[in-house]
PDB file of N, CA and C in Angstrom:
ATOM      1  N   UNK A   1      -5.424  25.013   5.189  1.00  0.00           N
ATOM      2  CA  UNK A   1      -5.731  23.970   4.222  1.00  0.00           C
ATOM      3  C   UNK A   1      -4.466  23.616   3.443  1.00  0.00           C
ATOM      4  N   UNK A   2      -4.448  22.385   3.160  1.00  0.00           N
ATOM      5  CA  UNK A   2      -3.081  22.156   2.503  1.00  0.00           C
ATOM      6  C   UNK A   2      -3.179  22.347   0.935  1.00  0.00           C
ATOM      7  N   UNK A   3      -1.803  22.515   0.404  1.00  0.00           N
ATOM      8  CA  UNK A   3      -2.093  23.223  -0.952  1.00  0.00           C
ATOM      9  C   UNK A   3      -2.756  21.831  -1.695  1.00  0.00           C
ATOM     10  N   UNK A   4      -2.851  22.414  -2.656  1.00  0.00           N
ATOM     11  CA  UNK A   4      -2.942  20.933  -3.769  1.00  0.00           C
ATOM     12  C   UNK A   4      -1.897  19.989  -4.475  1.00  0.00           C
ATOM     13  N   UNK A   5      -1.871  18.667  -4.886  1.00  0.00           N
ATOM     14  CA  UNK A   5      -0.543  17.812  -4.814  1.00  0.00           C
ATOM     15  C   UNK A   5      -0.684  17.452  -5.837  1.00  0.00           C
ATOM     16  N   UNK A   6       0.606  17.357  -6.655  1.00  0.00           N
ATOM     17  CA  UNK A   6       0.357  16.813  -8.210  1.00  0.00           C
ATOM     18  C   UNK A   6      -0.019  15.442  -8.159  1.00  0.00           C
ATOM     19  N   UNK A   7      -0.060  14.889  -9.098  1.00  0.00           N
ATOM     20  CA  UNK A   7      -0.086  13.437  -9.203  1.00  0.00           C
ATOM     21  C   UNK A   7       1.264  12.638  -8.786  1.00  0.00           C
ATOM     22  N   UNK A   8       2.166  13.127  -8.976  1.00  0.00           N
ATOM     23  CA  UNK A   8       3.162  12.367  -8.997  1.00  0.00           C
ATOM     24  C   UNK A   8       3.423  12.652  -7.082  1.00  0.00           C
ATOM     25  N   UNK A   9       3.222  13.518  -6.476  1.00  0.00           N
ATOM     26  CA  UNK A   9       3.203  13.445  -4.972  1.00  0.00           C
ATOM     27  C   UNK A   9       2.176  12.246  -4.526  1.00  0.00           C
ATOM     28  N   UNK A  10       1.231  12.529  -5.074  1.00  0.00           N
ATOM     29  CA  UNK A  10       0.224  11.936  -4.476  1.00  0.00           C
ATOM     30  C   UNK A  10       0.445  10.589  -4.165  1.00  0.00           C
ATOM     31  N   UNK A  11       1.011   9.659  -5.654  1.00  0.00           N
ATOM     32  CA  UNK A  11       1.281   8.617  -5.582  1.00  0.00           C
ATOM     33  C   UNK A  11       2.528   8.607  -4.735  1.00  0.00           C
ATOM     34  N   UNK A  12       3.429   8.931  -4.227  1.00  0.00           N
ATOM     35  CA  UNK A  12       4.752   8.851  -3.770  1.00  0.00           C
ATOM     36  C   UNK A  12       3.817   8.859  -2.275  1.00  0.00           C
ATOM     37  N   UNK A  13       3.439   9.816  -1.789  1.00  0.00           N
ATOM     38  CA  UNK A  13       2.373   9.746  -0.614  1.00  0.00           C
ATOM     39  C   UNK A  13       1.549   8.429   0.013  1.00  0.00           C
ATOM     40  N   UNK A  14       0.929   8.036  -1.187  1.00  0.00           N
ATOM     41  CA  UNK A  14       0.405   6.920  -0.939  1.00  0.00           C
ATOM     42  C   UNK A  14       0.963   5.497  -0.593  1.00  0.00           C
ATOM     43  N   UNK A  15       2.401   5.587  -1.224  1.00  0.00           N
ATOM     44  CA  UNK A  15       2.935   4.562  -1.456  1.00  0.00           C
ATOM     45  C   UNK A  15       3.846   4.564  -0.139  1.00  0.00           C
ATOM     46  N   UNK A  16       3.837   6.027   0.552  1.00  0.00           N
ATOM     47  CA  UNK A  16       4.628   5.854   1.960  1.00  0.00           C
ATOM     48  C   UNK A  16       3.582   5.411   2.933  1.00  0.00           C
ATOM     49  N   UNK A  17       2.046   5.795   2.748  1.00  0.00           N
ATOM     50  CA  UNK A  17       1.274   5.058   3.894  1.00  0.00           C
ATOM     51  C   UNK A  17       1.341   3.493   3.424  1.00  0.00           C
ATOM     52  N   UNK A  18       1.081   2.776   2.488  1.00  0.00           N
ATOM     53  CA  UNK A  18       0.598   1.445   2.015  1.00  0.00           C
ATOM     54  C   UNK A  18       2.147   0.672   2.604  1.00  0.00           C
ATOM     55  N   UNK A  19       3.486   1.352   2.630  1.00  0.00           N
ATOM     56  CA  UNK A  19       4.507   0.582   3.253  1.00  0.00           C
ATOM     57  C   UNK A  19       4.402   0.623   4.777  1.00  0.00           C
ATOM     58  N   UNK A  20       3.792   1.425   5.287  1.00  0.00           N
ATOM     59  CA  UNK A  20       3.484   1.948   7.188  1.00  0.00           C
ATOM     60  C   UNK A  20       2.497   0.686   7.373  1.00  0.00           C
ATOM     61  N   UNK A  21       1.323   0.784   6.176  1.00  0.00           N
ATOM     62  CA  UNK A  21       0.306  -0.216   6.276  1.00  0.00           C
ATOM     63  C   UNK A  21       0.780  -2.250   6.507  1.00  0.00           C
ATOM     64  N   UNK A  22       1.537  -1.703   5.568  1.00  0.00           N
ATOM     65  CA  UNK A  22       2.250  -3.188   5.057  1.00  0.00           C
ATOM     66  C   UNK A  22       3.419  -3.717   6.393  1.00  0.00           C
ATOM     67  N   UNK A  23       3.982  -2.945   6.886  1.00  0.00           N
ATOM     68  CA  UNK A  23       5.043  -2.978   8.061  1.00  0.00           C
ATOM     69  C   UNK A  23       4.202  -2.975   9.716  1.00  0.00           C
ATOM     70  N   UNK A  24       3.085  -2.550   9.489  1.00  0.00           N
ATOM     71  CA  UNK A  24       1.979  -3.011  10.423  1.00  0.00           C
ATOM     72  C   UNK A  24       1.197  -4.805  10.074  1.00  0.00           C
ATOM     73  N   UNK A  25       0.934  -5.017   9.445  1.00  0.00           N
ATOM     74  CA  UNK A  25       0.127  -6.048   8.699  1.00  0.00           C
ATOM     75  C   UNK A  25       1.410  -6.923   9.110  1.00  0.00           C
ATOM     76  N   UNK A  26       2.822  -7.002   8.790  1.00  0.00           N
ATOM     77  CA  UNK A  26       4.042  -7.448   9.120  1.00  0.00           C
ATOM     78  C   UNK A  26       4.139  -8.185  10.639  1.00  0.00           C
ATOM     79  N   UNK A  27       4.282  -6.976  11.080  1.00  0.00           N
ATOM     80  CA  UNK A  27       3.538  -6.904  12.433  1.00  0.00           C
ATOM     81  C   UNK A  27       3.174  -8.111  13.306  1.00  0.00           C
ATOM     82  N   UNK A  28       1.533  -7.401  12.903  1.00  0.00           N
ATOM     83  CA  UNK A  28       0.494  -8.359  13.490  1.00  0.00           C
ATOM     84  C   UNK A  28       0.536  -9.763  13.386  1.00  0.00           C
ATOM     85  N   UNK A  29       0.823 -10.374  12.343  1.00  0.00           N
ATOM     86  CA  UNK A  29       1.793 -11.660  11.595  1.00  0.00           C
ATOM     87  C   UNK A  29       2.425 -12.224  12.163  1.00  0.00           C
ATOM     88  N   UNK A  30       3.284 -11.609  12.596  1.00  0.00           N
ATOM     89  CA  UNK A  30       4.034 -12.204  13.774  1.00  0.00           C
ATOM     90  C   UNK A  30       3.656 -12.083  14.930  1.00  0.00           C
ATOM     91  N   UNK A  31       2.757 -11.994  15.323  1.00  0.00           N
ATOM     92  CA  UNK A  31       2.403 -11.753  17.064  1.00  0.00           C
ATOM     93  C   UNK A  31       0.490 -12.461  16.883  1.00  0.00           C
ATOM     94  N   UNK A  32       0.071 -12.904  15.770  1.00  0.00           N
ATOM     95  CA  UNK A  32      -1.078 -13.306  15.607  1.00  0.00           C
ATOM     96  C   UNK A  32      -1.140 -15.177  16.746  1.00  0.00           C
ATOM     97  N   UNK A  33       0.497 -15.561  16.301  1.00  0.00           N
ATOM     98  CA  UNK A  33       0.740 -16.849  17.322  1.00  0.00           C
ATOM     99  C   UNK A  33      -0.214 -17.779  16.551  1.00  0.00           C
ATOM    100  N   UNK A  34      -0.053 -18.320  15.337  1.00  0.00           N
ATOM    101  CA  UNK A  34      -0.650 -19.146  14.235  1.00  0.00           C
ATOM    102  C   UNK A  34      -2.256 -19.146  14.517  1.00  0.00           C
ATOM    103  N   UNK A  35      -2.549 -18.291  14.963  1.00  0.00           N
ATOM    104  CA  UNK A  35      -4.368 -18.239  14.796  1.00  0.00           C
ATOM    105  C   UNK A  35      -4.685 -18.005  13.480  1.00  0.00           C
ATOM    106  N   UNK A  36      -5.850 -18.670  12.774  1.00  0.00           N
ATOM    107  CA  UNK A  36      -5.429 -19.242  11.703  1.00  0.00           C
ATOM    108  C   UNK A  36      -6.605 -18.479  10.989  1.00  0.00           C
ATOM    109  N   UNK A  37      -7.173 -17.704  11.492  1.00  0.00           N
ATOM    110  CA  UNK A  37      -7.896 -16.681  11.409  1.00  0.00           C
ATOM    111  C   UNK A  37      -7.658 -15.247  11.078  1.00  0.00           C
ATOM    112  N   UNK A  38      -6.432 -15.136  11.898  1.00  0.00           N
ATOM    113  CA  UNK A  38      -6.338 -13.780  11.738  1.00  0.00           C
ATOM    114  C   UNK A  38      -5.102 -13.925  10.979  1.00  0.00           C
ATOM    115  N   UNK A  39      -4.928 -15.204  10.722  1.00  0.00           N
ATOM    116  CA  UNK A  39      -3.543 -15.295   9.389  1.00  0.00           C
ATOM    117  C   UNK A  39      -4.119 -14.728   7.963  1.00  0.00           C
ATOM    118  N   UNK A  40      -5.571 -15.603   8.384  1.00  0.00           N
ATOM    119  CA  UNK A  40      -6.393 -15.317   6.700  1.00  0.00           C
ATOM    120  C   UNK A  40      -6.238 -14.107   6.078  1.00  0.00           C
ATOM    121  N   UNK A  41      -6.918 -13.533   7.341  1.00  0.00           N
ATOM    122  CA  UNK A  41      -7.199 -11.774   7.211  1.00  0.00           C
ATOM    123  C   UNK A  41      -5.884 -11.055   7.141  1.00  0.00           C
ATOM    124  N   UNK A  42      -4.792 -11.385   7.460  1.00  0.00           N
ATOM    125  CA  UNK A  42      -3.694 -10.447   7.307  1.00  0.00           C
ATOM    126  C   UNK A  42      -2.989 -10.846   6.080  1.00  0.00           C
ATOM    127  N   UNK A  43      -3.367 -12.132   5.337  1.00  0.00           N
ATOM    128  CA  UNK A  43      -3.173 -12.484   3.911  1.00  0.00           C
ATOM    129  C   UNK A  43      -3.722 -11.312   2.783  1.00  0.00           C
ATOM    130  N   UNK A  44      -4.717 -11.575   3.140  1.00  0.00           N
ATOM    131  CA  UNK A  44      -5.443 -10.720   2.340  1.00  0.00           C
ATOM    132  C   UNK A  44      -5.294  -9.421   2.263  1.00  0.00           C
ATOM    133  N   UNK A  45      -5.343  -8.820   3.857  1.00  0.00           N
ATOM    134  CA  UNK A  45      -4.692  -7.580   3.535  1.00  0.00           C
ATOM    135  C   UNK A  45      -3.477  -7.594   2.952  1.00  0.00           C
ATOM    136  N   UNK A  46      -2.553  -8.243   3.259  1.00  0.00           N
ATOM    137  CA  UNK A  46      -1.273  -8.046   2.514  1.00  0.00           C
ATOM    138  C   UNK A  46      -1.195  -8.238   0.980  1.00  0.00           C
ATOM    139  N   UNK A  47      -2.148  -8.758   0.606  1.00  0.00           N
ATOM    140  CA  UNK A  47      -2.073  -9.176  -0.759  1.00  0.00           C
ATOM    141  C   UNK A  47      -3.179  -7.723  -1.329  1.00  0.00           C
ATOM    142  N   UNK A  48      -3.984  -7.452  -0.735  1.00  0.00           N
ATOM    143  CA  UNK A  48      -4.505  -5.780  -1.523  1.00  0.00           C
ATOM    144  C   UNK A  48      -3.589  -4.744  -1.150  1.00  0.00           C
ATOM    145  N   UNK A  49      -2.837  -4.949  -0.377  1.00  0.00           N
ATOM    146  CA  UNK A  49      -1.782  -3.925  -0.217  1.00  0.00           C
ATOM    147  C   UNK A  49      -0.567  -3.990  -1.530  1.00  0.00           C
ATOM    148  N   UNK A  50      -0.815  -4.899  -1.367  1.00  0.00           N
ATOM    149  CA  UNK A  50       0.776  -5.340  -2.728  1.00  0.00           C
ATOM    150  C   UNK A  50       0.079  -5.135  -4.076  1.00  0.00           C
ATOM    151  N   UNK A  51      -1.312  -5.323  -4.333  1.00  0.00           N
ATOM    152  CA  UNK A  51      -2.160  -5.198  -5.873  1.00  0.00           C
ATOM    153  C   UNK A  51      -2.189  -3.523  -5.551  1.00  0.00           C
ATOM    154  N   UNK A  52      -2.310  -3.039  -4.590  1.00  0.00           N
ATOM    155  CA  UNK A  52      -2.436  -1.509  -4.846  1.00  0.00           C
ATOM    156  C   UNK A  52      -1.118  -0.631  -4.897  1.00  0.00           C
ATOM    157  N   UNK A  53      -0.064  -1.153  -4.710  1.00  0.00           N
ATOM    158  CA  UNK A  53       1.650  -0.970  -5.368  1.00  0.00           C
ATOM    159  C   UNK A  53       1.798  -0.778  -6.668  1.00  0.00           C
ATOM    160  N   UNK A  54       0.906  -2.357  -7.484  1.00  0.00           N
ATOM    161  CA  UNK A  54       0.994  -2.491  -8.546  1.00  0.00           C
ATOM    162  C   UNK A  54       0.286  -1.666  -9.425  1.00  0.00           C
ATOM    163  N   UNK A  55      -0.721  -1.122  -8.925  1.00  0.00           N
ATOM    164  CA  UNK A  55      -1.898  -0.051  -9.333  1.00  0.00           C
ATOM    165  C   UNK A  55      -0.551   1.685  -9.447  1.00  0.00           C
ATOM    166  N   UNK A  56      -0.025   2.039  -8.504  1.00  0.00           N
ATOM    167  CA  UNK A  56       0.082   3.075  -8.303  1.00  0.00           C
ATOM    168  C   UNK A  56       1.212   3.198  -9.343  1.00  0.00           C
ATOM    169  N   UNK A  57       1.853   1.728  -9.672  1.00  0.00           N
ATOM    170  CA  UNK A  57       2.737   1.832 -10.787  1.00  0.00           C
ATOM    171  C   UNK A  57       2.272   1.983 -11.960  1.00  0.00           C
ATOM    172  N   UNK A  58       1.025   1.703 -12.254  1.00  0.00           N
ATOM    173  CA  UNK A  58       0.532   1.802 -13.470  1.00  0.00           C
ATOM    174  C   UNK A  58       0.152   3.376 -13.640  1.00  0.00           C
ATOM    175  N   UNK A  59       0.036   4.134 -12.462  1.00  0.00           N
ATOM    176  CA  UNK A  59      -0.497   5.625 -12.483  1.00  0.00           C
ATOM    177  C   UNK A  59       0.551   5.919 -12.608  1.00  0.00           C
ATOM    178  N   UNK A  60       1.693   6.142 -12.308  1.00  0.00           N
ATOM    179  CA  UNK A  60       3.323   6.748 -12.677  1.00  0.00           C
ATOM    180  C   UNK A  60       3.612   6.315 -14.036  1.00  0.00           C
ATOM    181  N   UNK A  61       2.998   4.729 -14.672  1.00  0.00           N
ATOM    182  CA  UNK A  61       3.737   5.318 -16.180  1.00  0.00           C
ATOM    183  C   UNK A  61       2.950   5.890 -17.079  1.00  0.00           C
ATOM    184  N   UNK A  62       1.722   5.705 -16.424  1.00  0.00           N
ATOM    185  CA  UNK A  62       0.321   7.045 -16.973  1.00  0.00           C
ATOM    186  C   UNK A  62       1.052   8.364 -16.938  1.00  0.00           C
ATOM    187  N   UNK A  63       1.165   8.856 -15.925  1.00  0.00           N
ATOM    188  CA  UNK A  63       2.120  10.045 -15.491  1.00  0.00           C
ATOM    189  C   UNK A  63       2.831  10.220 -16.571  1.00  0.00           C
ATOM    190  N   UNK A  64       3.775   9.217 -16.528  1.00  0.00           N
ATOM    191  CA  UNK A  64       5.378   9.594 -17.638  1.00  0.00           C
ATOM    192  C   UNK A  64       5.021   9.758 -18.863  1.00  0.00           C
ATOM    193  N   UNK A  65       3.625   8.833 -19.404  1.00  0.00           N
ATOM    194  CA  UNK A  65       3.224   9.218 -20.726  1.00  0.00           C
ATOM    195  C   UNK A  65       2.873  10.653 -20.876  1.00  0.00           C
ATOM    196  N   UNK A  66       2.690  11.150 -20.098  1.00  0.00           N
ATOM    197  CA  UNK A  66       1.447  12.652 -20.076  1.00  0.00           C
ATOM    198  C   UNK A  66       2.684  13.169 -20.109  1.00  0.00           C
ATOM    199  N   UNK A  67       3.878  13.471 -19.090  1.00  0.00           N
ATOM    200  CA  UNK A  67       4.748  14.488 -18.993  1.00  0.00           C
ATOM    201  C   UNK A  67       5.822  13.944 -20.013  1.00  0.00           C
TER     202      UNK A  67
END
């Protein structure tokens, strides 16, 4: 079992899948070939990917207040 992760891993963690996520989403974008459909959908994901950046920044200066 893996140990337990502070907060401040966690977010650093997260923020390395949501760029894997985001560099996939990248991706697909370019190889979607203007289907205008699956542009929508990779908008969107890209745009909750980027609001949840902005989220994880708000938990790090939560963080910095506490420590």
């Amino acid at each position: 079992m893996e140990e337990t992760k502070n907060l401040a891993e966690l977010c650093r963690d997260i923020s390395n899948e949501l760029v894997e996520a985001l560099n996939v989403v990248n991706i697909l974008y370019e190889i979607s070939d203007g289907d205008s459909k699956q542009e929508i959908l990779l908008k969107i994901i890209n745009k909750n990917i980027r609001l949840s950046f902005e989220n994880i920044e708000k938990c790090r200066s939560m963080i910095a207040i506490v420590e």
